[in-house]
C-alpha atoms as a PDB file:
ATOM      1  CA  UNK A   1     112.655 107.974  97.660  1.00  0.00           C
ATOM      2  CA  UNK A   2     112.889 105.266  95.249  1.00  0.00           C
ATOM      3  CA  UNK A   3     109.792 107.145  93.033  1.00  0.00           C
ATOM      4  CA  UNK A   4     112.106 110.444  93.316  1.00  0.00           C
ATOM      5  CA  UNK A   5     114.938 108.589  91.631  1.00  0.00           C
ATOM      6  CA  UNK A   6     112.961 106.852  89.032  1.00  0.00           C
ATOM      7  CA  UNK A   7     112.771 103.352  90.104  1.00  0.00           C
ATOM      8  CA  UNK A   8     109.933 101.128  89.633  1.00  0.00           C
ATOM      9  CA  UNK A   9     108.024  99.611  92.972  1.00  0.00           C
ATOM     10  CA  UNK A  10     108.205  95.919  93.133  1.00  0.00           C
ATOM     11  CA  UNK A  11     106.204  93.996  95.881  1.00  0.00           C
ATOM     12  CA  UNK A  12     106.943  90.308  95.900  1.00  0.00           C
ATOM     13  CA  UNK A  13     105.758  87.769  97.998  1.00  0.00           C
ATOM     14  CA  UNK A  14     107.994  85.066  98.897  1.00  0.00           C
ATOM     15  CA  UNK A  15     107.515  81.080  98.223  1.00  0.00           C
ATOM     16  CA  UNK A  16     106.122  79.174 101.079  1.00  0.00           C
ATOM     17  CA  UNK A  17     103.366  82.163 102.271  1.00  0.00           C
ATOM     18  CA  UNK A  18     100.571  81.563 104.210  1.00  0.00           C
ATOM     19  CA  UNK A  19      97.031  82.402 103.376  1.00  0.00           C
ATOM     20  CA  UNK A  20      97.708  86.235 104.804  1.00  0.00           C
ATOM     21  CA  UNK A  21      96.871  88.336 102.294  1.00  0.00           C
ATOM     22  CA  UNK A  22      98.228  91.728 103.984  1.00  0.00           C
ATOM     23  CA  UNK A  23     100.857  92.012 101.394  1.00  0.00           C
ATOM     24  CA  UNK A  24      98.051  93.108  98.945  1.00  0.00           C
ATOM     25  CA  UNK A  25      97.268  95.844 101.178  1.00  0.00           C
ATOM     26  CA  UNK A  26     100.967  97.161 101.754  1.00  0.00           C
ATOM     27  CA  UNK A  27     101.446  97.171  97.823  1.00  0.00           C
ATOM     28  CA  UNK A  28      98.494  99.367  97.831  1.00  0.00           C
ATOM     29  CA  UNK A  29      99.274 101.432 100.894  1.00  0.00           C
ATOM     30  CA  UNK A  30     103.191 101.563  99.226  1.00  0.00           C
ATOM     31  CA  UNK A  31     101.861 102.966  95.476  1.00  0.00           C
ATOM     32  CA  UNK A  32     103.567 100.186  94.185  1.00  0.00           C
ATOM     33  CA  UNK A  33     103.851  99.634  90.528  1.00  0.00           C
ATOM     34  CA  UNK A  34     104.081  95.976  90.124  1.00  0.00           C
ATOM     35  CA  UNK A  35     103.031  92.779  92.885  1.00  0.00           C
ATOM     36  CA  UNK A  36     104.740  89.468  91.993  1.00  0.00           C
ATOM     37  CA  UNK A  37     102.625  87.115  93.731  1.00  0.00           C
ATOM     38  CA  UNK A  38     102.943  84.023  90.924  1.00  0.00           C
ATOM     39  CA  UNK A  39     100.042  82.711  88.606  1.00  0.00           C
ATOM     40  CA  UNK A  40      96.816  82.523  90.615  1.00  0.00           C
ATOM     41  CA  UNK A  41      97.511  78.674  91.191  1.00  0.00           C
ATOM     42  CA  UNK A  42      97.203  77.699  94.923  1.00  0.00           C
ATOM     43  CA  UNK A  43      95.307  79.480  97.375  1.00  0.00           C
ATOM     44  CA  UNK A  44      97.847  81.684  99.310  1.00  0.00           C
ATOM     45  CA  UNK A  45      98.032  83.532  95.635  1.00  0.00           C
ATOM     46  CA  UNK A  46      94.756  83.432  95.178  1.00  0.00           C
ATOM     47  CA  UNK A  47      94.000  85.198  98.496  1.00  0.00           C
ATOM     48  CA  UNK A  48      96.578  88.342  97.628  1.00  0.00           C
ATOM     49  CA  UNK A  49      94.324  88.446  94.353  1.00  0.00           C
ATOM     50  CA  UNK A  50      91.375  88.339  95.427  1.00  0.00           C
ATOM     51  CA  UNK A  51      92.448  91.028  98.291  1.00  0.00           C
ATOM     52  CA  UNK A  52      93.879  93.630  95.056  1.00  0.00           C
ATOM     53  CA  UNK A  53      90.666  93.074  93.414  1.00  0.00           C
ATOM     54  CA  UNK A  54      88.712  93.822  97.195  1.00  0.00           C
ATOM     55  CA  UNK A  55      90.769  96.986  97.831  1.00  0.00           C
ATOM     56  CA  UNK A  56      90.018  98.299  93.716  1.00  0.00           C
ATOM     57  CA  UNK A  57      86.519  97.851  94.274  1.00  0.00           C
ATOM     58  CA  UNK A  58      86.366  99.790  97.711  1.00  0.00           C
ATOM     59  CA  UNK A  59      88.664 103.243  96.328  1.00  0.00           C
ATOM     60  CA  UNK A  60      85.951 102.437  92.800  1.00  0.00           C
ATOM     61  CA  UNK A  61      83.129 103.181  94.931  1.00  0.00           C
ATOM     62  CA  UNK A  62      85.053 106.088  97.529  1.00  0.00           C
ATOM     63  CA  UNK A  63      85.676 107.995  93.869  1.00  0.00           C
ATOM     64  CA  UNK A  64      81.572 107.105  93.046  1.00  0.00           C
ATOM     65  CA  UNK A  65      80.556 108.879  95.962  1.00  0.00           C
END
């Protein structure tokens, strides 16, 4: 709906997360254009990062195949 009307895909995660990094997958899962998950500072960020860069790697070697 929102891609129909031209608006932009924002997932953000909100201050105070836990270590979960599911959030990474539901931007993915969502097509979402941008995350906003803050610099790559403390370890809760760290873990949605490190989950985006997991989940590239995986559809990188589906489109190998």
């Amino acid at each position: 709906m929102a891609r129909q009307a031209g608006i932009k895909i924002v997932v953000s995660h909100r201050s105070g997360e836990t270590n979960d990094d599911f959030i990474a997958d539901f931007a993915v899962a969502v097509g979402a254009d941008f995350v906003k998950f803050g610099a790559p500072a403390r370890g809760e960020r760290v873990a949605k990062y490190n989950r985006l860069l997991a989940i590239s790697n995986e559809l990188k070697s589906l489109q190998t195949k």
